[in-house]
N, C-alpha and C. Protein backbone atom coordinates (compact mmCIF):
# COMPACT_ATOMS: atom_id res chain seq x y z
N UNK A 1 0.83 -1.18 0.00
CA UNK A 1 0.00 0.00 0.00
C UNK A 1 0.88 1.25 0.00
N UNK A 2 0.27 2.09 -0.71
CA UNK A 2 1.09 3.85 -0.87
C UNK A 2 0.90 4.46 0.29
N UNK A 3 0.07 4.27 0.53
CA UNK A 3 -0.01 5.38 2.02
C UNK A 3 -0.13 4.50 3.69
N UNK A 4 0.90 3.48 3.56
CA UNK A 4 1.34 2.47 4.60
C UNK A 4 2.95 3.34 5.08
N UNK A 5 2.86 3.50 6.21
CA UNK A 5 3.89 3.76 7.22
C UNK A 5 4.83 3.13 7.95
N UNK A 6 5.65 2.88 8.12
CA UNK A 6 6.16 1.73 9.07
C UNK A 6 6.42 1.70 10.28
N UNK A 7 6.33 0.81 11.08
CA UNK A 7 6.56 1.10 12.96
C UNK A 7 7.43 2.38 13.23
N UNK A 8 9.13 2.03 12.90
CA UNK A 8 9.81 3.31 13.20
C UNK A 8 9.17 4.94 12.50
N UNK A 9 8.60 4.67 11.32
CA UNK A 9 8.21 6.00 11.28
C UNK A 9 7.00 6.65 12.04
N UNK A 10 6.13 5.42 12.48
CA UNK A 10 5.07 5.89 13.59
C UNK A 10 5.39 6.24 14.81
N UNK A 11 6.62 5.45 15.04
CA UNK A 11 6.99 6.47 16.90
C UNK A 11 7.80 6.91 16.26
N UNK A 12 8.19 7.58 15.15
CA UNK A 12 9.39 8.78 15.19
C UNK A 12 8.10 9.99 15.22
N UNK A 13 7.07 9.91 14.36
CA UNK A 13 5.92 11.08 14.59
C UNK A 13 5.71 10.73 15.88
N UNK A 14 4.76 9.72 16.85
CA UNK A 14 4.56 10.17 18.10
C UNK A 14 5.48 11.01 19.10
N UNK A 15 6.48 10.71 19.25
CA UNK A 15 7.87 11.15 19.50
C UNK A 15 7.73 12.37 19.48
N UNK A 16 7.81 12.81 18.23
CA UNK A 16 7.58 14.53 17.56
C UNK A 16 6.64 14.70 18.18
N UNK A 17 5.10 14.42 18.45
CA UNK A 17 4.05 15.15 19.28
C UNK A 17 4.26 15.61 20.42
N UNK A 18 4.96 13.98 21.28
CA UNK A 18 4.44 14.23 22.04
C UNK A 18 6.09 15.79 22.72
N UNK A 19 6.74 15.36 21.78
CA UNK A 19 8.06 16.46 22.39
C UNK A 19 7.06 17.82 22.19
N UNK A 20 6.63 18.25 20.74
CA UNK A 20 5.95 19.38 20.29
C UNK A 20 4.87 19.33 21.56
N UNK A 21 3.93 18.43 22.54
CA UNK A 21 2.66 19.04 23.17
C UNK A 21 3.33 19.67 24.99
N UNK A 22 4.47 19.04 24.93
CA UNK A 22 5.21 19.44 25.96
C UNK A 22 5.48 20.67 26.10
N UNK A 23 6.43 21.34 24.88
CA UNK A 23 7.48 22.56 24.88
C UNK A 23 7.11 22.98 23.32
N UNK A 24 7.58 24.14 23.39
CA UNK A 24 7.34 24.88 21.87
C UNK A 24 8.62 25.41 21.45
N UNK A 25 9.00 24.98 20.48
CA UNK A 25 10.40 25.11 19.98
C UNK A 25 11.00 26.62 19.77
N UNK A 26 10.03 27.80 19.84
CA UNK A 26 10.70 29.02 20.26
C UNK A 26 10.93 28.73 21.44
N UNK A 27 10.21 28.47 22.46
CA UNK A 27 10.48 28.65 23.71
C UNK A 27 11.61 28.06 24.09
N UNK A 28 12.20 27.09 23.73
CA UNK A 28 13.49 26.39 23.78
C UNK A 28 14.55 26.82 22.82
N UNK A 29 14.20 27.45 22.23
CA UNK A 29 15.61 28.54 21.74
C UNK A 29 16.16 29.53 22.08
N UNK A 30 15.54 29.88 23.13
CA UNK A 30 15.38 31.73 23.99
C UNK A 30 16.38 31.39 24.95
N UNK A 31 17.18 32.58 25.25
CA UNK A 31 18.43 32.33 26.27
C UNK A 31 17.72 31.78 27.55
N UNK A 32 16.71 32.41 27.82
CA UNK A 32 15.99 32.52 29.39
C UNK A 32 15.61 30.62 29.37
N UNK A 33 15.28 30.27 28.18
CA UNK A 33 14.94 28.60 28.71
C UNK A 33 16.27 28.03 29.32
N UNK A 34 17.03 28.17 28.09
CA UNK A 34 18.52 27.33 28.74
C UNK A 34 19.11 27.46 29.68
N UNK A 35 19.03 29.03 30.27
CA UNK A 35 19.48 29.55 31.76
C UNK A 35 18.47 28.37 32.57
N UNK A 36 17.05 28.36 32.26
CA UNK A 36 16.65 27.81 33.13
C UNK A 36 17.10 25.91 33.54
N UNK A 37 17.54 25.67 32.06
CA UNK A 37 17.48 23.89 31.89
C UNK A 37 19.16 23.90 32.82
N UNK A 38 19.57 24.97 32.71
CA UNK A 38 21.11 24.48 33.50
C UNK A 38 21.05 24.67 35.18
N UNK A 39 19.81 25.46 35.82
CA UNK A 39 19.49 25.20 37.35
C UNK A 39 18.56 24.10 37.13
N UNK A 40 17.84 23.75 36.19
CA UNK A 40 16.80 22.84 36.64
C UNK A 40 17.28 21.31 37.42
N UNK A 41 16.63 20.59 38.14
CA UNK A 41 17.38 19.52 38.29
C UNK A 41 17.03 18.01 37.03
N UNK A 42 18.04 17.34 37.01
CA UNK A 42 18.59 16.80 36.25
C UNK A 42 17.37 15.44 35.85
N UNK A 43 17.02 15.07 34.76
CA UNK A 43 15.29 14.52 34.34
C UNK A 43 14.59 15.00 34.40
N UNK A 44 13.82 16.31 35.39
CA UNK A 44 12.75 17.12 35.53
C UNK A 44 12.36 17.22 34.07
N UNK A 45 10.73 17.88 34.22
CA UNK A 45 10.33 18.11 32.48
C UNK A 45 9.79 19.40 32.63
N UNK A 46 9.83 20.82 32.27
CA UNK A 46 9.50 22.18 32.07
C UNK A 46 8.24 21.91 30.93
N UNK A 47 7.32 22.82 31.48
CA UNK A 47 6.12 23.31 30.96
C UNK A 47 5.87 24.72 31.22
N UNK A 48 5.59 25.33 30.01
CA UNK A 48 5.93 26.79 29.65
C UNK A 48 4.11 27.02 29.75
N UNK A 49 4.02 28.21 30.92
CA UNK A 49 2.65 28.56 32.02
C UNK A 49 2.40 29.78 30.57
N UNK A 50 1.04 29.37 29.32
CA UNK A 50 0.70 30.80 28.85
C UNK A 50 -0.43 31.22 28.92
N UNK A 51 -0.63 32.47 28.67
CA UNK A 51 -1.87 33.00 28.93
C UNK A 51 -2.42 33.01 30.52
N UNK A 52 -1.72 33.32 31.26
CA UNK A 52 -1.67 33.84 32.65
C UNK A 52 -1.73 35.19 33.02
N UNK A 53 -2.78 35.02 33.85
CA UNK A 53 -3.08 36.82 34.87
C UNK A 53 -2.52 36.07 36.16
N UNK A 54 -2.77 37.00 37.13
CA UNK A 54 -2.34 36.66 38.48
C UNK A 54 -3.57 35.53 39.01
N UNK A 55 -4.75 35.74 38.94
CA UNK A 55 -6.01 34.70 39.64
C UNK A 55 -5.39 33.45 38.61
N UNK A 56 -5.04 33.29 37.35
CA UNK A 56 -5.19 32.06 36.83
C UNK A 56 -4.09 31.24 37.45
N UNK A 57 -2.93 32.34 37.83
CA UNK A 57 -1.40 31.64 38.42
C UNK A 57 -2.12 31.14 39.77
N UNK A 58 -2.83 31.57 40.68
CA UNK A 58 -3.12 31.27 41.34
C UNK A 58 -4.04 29.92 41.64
N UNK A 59 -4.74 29.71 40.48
CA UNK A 59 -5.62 28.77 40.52
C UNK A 59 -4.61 27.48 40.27
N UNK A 60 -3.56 27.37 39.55
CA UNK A 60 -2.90 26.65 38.68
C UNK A 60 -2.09 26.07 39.86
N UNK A 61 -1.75 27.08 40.67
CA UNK A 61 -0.88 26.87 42.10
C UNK A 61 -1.91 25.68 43.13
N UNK A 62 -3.04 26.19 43.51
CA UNK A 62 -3.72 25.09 43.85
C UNK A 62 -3.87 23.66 43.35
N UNK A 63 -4.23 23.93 42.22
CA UNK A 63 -4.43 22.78 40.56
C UNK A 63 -2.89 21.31 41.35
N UNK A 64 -2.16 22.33 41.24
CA UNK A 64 -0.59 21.54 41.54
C UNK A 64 -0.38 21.09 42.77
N UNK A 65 -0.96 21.59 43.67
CA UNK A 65 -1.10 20.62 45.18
C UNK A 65 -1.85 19.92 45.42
N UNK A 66 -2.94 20.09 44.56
CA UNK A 66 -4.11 19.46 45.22
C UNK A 66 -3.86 17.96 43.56
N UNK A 67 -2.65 17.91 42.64
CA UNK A 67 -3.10 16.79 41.85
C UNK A 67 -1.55 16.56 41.50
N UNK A 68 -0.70 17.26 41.84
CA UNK A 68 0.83 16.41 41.39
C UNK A 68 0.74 15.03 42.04
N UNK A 69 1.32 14.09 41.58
CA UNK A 69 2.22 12.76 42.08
C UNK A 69 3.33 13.03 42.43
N UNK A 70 4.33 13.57 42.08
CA UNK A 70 5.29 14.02 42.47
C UNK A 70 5.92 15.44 42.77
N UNK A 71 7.22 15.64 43.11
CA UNK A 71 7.60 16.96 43.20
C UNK A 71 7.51 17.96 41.71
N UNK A 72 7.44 19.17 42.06
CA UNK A 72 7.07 20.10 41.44
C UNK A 72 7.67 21.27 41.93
N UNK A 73 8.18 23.01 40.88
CA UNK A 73 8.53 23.80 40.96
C UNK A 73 8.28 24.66 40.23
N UNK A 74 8.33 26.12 40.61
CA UNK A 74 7.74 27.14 39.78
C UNK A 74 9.38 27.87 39.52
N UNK A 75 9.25 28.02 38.31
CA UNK A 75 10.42 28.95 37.85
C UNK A 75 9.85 30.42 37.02
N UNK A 76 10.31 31.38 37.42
CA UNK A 76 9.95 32.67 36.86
C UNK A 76 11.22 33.49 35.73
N UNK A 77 10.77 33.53 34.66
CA UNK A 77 12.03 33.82 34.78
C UNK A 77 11.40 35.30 33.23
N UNK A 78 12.53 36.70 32.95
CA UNK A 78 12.07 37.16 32.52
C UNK A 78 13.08 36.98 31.27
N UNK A 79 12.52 37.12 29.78
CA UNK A 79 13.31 37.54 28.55
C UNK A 79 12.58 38.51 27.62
N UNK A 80 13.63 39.23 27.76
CA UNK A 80 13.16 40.57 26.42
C UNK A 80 12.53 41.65 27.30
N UNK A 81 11.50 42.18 26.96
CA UNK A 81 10.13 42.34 27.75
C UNK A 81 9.10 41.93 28.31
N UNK A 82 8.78 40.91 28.65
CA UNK A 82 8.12 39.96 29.05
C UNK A 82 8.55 38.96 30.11
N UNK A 83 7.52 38.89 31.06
CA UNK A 83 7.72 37.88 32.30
C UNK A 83 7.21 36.61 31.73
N UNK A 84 8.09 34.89 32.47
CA UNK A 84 7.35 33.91 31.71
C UNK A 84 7.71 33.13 32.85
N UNK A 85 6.58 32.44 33.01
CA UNK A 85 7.08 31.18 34.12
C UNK A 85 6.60 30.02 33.42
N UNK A 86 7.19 28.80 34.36
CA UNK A 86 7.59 27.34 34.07
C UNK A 86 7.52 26.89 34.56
N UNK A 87 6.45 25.41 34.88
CA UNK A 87 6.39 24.67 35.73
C UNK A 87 7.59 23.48 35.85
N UNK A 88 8.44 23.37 36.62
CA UNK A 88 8.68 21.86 36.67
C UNK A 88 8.54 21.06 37.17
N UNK A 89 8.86 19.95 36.62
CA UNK A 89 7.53 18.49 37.39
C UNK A 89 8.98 17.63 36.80
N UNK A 90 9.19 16.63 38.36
CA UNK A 90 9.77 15.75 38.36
C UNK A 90 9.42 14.39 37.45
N UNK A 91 7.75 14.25 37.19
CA UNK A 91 7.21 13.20 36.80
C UNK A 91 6.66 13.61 35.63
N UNK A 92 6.92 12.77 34.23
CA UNK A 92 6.32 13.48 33.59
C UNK A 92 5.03 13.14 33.09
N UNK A 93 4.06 12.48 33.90
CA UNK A 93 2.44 11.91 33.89
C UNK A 93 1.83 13.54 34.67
N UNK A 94 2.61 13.88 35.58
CA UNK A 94 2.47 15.28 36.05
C UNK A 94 2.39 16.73 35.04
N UNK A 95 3.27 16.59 34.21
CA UNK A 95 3.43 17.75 33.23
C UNK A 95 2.16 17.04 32.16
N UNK A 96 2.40 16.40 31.83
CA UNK A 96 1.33 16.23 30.79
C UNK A 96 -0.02 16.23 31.34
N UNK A 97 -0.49 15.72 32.90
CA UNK A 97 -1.57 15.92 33.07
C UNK A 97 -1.91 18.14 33.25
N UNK A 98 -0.92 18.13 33.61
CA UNK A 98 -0.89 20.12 33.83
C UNK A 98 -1.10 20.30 32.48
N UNK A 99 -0.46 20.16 31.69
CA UNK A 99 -0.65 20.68 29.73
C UNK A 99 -2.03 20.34 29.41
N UNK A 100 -2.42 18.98 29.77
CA UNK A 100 -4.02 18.97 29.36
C UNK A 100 -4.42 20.24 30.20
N UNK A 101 -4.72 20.36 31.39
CA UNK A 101 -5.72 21.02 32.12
C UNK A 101 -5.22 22.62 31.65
N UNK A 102 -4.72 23.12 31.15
CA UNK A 102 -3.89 24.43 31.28
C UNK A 102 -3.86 25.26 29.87
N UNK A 103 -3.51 24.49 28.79
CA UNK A 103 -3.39 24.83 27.56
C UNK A 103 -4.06 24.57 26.85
């Protein structure tokens, strides 16, 4: 068949999603991420917090105590003109359940 795929090329696309539903590839080119990936600790997974006022940071802050599995951290960090924070989550069933609820 012409439009048959093969195993490796099906998890090389899942792969690509699921990296793309995590992080957004500007956001990982910007000095301010990499500053952040060199304090972060070492496996953690960063999720980039958008479309935030102060009540939604707040809600999101609850969201994260009241449903992580594991440890978790807020990183703030500013580039350019603009403030941007980042969740990190030791687990990454944690970040992906935050990306559903959030984005």
């Amino acid at each position: 068949m012409e439009n048959q795929i093969d195993d490796e090329e099906e998890d090389d696309f899942y792969y690509e999603e699921y990296i793309d539903f995590l992080r957004e590839e500007e956001w990982e080119n910007s000095i301010a991420y990499q500053q952040m990936l060199k304090k972060m600790p070492e496996n953690w997974h960063p999720v980039k917090v958008v479309n935030f006022r102060h009540a939604t940071l707040n809600e999101m802050r609850e969201w994260l105590k009241d449903n992580c599995q594991a440890k978790y951290k807020e990183d703030g960090f500013s580039s350019g003109c603009s403030y941007h924070v980042a969740i990190l989550f030791e687990k990454p069933i944690d970040a992906i359940l935050f990306k559903l609820r959030w984005s």
